[in-house]
Structures are given as structure tokens and as C-alpha cells.
N, C-alpha and C. Protein backbone atom coordinates (compact mmCIF):
# COMPACT_ATOMS: atom_id res chain seq x y z
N UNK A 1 -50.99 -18.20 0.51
CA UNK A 1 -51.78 -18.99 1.42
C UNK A 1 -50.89 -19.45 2.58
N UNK A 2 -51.39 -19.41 3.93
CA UNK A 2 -50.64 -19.76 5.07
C UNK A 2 -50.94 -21.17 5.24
N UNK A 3 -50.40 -22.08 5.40
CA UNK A 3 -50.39 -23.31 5.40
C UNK A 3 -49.37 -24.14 6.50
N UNK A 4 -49.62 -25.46 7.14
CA UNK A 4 -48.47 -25.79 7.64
C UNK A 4 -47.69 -27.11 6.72
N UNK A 5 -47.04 -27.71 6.77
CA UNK A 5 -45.94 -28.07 5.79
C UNK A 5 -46.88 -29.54 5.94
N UNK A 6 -46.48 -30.74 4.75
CA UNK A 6 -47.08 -31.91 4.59
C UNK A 6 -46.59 -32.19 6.16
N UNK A 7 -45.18 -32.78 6.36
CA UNK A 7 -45.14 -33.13 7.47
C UNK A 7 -45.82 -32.88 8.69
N UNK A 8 -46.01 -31.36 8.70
CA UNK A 8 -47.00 -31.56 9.77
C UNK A 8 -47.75 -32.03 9.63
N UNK A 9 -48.54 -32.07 9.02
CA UNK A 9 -50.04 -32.44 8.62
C UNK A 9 -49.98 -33.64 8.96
N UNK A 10 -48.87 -34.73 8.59
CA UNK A 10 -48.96 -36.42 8.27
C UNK A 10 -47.99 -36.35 10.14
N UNK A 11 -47.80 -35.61 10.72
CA UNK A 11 -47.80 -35.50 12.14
C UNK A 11 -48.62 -35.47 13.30
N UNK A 12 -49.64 -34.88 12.52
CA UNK A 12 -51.31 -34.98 13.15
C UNK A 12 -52.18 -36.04 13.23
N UNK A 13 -51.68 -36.63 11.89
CA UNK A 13 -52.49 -37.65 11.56
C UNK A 13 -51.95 -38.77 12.78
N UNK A 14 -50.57 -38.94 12.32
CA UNK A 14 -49.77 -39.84 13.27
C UNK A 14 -50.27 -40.28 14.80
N UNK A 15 -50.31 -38.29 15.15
CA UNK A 15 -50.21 -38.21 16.74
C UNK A 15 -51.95 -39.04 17.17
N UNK A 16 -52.82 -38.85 16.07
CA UNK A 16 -54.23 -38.76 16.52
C UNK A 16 -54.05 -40.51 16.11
N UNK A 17 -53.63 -41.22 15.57
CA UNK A 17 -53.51 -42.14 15.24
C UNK A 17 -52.97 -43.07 16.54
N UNK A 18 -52.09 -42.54 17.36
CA UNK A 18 -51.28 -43.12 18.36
C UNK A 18 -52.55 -43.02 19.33
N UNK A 19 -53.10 -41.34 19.30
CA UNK A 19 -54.09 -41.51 20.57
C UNK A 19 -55.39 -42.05 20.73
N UNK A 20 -55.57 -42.50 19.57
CA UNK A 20 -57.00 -43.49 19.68
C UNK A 20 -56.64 -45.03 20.13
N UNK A 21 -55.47 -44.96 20.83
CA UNK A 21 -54.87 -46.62 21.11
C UNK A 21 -54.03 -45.95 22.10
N UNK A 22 -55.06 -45.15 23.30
CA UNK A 22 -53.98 -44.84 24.49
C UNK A 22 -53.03 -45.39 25.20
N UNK A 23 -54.50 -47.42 25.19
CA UNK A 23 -53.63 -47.78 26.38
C UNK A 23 -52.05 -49.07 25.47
N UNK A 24 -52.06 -48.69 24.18
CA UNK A 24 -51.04 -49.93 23.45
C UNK A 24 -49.94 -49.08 23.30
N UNK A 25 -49.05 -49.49 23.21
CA UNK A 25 -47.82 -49.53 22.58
C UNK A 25 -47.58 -49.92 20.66
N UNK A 26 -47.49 -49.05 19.78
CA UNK A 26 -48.24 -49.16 18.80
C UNK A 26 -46.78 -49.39 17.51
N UNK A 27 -46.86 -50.30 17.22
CA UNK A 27 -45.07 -50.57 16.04
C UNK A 27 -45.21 -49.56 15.05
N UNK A 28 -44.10 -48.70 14.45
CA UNK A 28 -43.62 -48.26 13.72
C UNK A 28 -44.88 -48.52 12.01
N UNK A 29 -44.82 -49.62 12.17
CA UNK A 29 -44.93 -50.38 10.67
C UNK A 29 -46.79 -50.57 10.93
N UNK A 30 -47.54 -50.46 12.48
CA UNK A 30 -48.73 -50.32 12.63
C UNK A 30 -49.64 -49.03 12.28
N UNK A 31 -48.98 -48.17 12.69
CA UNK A 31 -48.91 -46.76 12.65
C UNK A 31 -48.97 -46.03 11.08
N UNK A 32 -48.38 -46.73 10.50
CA UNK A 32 -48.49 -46.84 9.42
C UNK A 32 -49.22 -47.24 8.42
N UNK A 33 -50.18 -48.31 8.23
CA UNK A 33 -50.50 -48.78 7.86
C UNK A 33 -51.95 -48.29 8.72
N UNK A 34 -52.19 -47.98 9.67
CA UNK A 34 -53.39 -47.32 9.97
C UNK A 34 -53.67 -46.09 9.62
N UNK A 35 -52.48 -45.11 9.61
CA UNK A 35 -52.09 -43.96 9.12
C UNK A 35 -52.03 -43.57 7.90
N UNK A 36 -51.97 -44.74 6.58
CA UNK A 36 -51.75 -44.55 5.29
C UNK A 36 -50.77 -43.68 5.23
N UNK A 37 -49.37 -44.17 5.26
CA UNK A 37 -48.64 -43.25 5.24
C UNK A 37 -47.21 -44.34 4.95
N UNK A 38 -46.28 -43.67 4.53
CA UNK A 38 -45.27 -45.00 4.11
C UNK A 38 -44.46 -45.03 5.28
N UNK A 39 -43.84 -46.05 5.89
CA UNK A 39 -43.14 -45.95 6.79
C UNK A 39 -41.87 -45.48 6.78
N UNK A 40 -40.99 -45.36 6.28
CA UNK A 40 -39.91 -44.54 6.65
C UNK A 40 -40.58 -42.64 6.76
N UNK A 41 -41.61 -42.22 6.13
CA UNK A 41 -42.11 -40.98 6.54
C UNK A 41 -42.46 -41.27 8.22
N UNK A 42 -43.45 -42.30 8.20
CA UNK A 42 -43.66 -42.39 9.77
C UNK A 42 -42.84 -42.37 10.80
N UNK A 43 -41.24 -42.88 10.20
CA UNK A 43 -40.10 -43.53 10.94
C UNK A 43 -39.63 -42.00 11.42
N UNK A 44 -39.41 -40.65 10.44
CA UNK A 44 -38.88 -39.40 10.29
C UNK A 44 -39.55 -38.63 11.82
N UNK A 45 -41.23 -38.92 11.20
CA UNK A 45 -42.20 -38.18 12.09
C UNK A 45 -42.22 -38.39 13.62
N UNK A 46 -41.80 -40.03 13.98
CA UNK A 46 -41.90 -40.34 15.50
C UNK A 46 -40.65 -39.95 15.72
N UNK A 47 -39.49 -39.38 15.42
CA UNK A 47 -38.34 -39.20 15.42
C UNK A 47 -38.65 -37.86 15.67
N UNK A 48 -38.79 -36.66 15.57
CA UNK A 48 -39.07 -35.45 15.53
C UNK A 48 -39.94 -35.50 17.08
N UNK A 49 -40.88 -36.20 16.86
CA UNK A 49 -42.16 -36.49 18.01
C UNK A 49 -41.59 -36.43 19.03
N UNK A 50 -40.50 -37.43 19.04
CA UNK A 50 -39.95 -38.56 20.47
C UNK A 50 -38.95 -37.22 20.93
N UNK A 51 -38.25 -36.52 19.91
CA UNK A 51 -37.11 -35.84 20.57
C UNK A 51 -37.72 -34.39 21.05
N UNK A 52 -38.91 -34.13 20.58
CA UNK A 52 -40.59 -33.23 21.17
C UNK A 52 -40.82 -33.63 22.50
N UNK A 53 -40.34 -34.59 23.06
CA UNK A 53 -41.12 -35.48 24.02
C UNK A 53 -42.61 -35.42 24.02
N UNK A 54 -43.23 -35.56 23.04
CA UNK A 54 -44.71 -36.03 22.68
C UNK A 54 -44.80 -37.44 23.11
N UNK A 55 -44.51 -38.43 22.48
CA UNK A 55 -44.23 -39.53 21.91
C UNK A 55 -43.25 -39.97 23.04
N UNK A 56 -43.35 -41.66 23.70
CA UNK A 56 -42.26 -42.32 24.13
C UNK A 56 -41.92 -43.54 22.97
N UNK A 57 -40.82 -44.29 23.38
CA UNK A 57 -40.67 -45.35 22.23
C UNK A 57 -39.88 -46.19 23.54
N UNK A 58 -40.21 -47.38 23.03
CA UNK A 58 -39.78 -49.04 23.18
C UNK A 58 -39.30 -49.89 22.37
N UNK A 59 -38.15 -50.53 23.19
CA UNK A 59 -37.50 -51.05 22.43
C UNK A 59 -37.93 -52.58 22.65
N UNK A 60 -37.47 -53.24 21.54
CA UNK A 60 -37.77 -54.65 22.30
C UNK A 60 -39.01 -55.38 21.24
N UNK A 61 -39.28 -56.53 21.47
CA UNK A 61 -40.08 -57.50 20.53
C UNK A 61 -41.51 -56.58 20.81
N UNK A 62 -41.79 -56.11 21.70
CA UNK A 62 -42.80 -55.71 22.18
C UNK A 62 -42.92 -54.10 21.88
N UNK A 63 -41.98 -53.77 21.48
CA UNK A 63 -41.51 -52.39 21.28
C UNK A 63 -42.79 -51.48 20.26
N UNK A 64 -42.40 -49.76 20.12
CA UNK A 64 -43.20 -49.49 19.60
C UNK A 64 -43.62 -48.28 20.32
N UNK A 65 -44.36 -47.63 19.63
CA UNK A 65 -44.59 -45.78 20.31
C UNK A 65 -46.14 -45.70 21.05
N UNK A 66 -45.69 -44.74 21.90
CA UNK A 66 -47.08 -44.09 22.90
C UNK A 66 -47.28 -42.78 23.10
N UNK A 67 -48.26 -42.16 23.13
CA UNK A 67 -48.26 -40.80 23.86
C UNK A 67 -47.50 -40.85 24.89
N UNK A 68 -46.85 -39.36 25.01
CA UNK A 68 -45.86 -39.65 26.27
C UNK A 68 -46.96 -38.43 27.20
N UNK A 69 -47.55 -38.14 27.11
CA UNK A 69 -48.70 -37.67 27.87
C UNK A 69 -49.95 -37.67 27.52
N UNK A 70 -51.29 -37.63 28.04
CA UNK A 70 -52.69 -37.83 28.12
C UNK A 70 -52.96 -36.67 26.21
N UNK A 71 -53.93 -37.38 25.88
CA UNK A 71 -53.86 -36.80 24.27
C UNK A 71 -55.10 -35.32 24.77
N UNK A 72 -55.49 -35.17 26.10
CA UNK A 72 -55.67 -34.11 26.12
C UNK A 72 -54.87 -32.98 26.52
N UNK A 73 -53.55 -33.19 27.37
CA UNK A 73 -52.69 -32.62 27.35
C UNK A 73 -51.73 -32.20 26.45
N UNK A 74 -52.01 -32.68 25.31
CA UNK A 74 -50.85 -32.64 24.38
C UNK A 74 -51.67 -31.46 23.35
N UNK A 75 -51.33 -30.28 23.16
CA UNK A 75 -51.98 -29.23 21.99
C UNK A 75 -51.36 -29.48 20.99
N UNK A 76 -51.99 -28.75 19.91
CA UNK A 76 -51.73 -28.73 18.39
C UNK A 76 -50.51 -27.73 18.21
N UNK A 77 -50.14 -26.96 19.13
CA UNK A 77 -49.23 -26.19 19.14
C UNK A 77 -48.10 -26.69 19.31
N UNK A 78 -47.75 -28.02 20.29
CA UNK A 78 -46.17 -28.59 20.36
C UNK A 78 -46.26 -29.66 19.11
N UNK A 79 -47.51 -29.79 18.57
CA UNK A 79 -46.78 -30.71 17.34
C UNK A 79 -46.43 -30.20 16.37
N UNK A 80 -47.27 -28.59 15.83
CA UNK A 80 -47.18 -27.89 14.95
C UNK A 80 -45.21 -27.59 15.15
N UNK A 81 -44.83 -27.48 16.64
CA UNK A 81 -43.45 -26.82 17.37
C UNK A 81 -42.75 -27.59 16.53
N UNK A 82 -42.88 -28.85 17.11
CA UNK A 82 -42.28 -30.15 16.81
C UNK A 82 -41.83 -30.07 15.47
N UNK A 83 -42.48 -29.63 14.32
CA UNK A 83 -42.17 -30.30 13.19
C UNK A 83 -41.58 -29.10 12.54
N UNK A 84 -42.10 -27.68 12.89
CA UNK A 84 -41.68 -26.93 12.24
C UNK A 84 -41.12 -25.49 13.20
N UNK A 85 -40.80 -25.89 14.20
CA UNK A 85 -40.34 -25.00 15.14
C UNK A 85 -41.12 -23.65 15.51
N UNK A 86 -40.83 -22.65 16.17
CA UNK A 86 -41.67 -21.28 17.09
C UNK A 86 -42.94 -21.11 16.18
N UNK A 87 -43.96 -20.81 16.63
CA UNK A 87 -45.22 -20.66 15.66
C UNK A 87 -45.08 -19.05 15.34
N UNK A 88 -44.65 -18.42 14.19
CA UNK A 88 -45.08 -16.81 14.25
C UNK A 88 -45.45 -16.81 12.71
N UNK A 89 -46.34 -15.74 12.11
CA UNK A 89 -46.85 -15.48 10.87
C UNK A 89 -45.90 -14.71 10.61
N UNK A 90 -44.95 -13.82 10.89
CA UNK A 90 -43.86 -12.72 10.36
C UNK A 90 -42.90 -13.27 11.46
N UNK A 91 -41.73 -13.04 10.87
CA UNK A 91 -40.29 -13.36 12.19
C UNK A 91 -40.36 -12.27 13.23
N UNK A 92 -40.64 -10.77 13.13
CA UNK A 92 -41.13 -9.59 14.02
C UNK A 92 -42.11 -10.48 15.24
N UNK A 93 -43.13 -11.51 14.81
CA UNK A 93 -44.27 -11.49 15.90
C UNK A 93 -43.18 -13.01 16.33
N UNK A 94 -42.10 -13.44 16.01
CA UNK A 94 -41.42 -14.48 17.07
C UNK A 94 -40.80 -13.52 18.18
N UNK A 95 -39.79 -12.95 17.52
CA UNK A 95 -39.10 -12.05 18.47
C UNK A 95 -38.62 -10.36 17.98
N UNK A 96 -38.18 -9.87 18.28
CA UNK A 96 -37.70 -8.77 18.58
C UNK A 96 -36.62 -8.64 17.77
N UNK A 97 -36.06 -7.49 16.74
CA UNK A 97 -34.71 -7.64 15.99
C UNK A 97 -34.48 -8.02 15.49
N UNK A 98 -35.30 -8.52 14.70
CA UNK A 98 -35.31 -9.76 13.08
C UNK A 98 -35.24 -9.16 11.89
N UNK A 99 -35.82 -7.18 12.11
CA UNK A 99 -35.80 -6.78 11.12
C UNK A 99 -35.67 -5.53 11.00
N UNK A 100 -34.69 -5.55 10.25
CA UNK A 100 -34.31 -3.51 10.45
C UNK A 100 -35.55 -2.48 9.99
N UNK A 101 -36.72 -2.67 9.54
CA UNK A 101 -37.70 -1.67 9.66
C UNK A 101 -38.26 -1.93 10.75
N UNK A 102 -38.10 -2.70 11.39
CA UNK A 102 -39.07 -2.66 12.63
C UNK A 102 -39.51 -1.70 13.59
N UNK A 103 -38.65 -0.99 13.54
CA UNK A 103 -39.19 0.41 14.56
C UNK A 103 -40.17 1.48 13.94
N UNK A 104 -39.92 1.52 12.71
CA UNK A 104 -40.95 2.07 11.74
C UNK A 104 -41.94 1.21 11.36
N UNK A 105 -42.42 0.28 11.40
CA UNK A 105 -43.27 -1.15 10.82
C UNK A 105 -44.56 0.00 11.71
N UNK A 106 -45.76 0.23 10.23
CA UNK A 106 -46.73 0.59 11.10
C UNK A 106 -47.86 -1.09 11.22
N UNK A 107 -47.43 -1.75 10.85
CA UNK A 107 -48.29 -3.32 10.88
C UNK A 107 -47.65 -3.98 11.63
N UNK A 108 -46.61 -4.14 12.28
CA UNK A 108 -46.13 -5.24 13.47
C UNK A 108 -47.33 -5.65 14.80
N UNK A 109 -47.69 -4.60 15.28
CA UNK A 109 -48.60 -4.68 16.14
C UNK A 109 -50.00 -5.49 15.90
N UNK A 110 -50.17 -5.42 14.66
CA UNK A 110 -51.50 -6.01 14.04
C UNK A 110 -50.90 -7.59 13.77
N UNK A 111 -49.57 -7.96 13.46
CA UNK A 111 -49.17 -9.00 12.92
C UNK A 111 -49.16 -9.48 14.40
N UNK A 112 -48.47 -9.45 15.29
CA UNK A 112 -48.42 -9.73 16.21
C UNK A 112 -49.98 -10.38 17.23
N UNK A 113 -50.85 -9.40 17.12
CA UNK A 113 -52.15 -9.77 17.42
C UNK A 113 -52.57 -10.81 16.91
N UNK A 114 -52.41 -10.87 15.43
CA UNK A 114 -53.05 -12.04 14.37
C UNK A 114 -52.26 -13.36 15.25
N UNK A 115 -50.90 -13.37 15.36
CA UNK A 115 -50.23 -14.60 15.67
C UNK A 115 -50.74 -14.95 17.28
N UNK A 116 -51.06 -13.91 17.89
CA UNK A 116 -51.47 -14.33 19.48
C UNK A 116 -52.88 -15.30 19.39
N UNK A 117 -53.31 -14.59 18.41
CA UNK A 117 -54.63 -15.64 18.06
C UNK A 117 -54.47 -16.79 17.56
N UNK A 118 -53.86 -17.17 16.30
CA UNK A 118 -53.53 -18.28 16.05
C UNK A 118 -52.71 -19.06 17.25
N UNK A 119 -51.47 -18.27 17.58
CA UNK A 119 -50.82 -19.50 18.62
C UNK A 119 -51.70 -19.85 19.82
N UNK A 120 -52.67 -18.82 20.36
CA UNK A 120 -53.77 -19.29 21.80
C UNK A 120 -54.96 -20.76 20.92
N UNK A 121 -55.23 -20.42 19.30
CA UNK A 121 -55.96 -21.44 18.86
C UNK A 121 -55.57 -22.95 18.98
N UNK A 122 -53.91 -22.97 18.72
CA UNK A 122 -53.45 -23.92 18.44
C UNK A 122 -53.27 -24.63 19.99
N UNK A 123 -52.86 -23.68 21.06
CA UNK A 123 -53.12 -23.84 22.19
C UNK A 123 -53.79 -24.86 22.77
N UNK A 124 -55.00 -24.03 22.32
CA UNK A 124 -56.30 -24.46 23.01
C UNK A 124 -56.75 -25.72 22.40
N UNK A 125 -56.85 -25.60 21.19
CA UNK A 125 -56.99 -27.75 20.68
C UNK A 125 -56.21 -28.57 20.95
N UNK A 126 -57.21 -29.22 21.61
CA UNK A 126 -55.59 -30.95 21.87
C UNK A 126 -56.06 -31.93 21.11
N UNK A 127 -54.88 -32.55 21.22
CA UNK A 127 -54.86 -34.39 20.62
C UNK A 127 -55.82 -34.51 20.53
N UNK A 128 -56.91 -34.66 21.72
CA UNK A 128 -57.75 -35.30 22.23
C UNK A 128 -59.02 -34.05 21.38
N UNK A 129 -59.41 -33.20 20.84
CA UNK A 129 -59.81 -32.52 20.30
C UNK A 129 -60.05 -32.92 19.08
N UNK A 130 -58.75 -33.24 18.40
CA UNK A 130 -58.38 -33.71 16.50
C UNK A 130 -59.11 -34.76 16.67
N UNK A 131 -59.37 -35.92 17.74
CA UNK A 131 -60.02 -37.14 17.55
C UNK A 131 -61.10 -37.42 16.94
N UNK A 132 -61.89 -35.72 17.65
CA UNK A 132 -63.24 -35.30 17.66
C UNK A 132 -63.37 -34.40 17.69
N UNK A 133 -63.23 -33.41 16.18
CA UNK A 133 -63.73 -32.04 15.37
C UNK A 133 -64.67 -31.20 15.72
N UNK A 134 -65.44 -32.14 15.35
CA UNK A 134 -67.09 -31.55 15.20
C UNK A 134 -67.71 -30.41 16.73
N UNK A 135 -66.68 -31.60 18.03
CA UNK A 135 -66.81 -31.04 18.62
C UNK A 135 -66.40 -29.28 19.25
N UNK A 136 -65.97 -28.67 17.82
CA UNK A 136 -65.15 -27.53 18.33
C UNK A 136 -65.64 -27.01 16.84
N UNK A 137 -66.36 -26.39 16.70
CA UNK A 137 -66.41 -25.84 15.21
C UNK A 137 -67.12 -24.38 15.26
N UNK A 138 -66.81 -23.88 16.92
CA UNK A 138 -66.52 -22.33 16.55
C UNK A 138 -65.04 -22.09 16.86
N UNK A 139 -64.10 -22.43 16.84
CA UNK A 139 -62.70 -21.82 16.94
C UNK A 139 -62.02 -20.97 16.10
N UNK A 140 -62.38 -20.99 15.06
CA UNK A 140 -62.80 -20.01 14.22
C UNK A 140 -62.75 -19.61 13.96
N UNK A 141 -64.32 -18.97 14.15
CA UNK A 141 -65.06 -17.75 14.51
C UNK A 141 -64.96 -16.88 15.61
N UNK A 142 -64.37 -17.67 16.79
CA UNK A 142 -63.67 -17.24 18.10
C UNK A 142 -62.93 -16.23 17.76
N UNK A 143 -61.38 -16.79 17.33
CA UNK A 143 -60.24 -16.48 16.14
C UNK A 143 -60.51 -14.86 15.76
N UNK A 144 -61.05 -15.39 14.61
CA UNK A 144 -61.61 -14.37 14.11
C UNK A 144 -62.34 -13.27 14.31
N UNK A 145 -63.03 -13.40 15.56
CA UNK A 145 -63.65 -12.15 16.37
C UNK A 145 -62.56 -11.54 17.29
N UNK A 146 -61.69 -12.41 17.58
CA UNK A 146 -60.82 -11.57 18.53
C UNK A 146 -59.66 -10.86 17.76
N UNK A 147 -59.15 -11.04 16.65
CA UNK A 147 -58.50 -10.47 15.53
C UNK A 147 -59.08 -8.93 15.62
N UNK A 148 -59.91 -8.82 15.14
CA UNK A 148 -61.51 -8.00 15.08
C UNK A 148 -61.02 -6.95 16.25
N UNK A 149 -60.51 -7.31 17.32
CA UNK A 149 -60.99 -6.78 18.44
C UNK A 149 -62.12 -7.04 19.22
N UNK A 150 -63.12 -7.66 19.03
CA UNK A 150 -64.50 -8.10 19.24
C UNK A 150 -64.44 -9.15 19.95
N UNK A 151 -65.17 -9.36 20.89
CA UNK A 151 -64.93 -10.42 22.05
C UNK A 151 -66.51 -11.34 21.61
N UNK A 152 -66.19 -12.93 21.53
CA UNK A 152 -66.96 -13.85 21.29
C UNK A 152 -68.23 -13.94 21.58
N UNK A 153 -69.29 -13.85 21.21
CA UNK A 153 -70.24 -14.36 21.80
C UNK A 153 -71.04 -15.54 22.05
């Protein structure tokens, strides 16, 4: 099963957590506790975030994390980046020379396709997307038709 790691997951939560409170500055220990999530995990996650430049942080009595850009600008793809680095389903569809059958690989080309789809999916959903699901519930099926070869209807 292809999956992305807990952390990401409790990264999503985080990020969508920060962006439903665009205009605050939001504590460590808030974030948390809205997030259901223990705080030193949270502490790990804005740490990863911040050095992503997703996420800004403040210091100070007042201190505490923000989107460091609009939660529709921000895709599912730099947080997925963020936590678990280059998005590819095989190391062949990151780059080039990862693997000595590769010149013979009669499936690279197909792997490669599969990952253009997933990474344009992840793309294409933002922050501001995760807030609100429902609103996107052919992506898909999109996905999946263009895998296909088959263009959406």
C-alpha cells in the first residue's frame, strides 16, 4: 500500500489547523491542543514546516506560528516535500541513474506517468482546499483517467 508517513499526515492536520486562523499568530501548545496532537510532535512538525518556509514563527510573549503564505498558495505537494522530501513512486520517476536496469526497465515510462499524476494532484490541492474536501471530490477520478491515458470529462 502507498501511503504517506504519520508525520505527514499530523503535518496536514497542523498546516490546515494554522490556516483556519489566517489572521493569528497561533502558540506551539494552541496548535496542539486544537490539533489533538502532543506537543513536542507539533514542536518536530513546525520545525520541518518553518525550515519548508511554509510556516513563519515568533518569538516573544506574543510569539507563535503563521502561514508564511496565503493557504491557497500553499499545495499539498510542499508539505508532503517538507516532511518527506522529492515526491516519486520508484527512485527512476525522481531522477535519472538510480538504477542499473534502467535502460532495459520496460515499466519506467508507465511509472513515471503514474507519478506525473500524483505529483500534478498534489499540486493542484491547496491548504485552502484540505479546509474544504467536499469541495474537490473528482480528483480522483481526474487522476485516474489521465493514468488511463483518457482525458477527463
Amino acid at each position: 500500500m502507498f501511503r504517506v508517513s504519520r508525520l505527514t499526515d499530523y503535518a496536514t492536520v497542523v498546516m490546515t489547523c494554522i490556516a483556519a486562523h489566517p489572521d493569528d499568530v497561533l502558540s506551539t501548545a494552541q496548535i496542539a491542543e486544537e490539533a489533538h496532537l502532543e506537543l513536542p510532535t507539533v514542536s518536530k512538525l513546525l520545525k520541518s514546516l518553518g525550515h519548508a518556509g511554509l510556516v513563519d514563527s515568533f518569538r516573544g510573549v506574543n510569539g507563535g506560528y503563521r502561514l508564511a503564505r496565503p493557504a491557497h498558495e500553499i499545495s499539498v505537494a510542499e508539505i508532503v516535500e517538507a516532511m518527506e522530501g522529492p515526491l516519486g513512486m520508484t527512485e527512476c520517476s525522481i531522477s535519472e541513474g538510480q538504477c542499473e536496469r534502467e535502460a532495459q526497465c520496460s515499466v519506467r515510462g508507465s511509472w513515471q506517468r503514474i507519478n506525473n499524476v500524483l505529483d500534478n494532484a498534489l499540486r493542484t490541492m491547496s491548504l485552502a482546499d484540505m479546509l474544504h474536501p467536499a469541495a474537490h471530490p473528482t480528483v480522483t477520478t481526474v487522476a485516474l483517467t489521465e493514468v488511463k491515458g483518457r482525458t477527463a470529462s
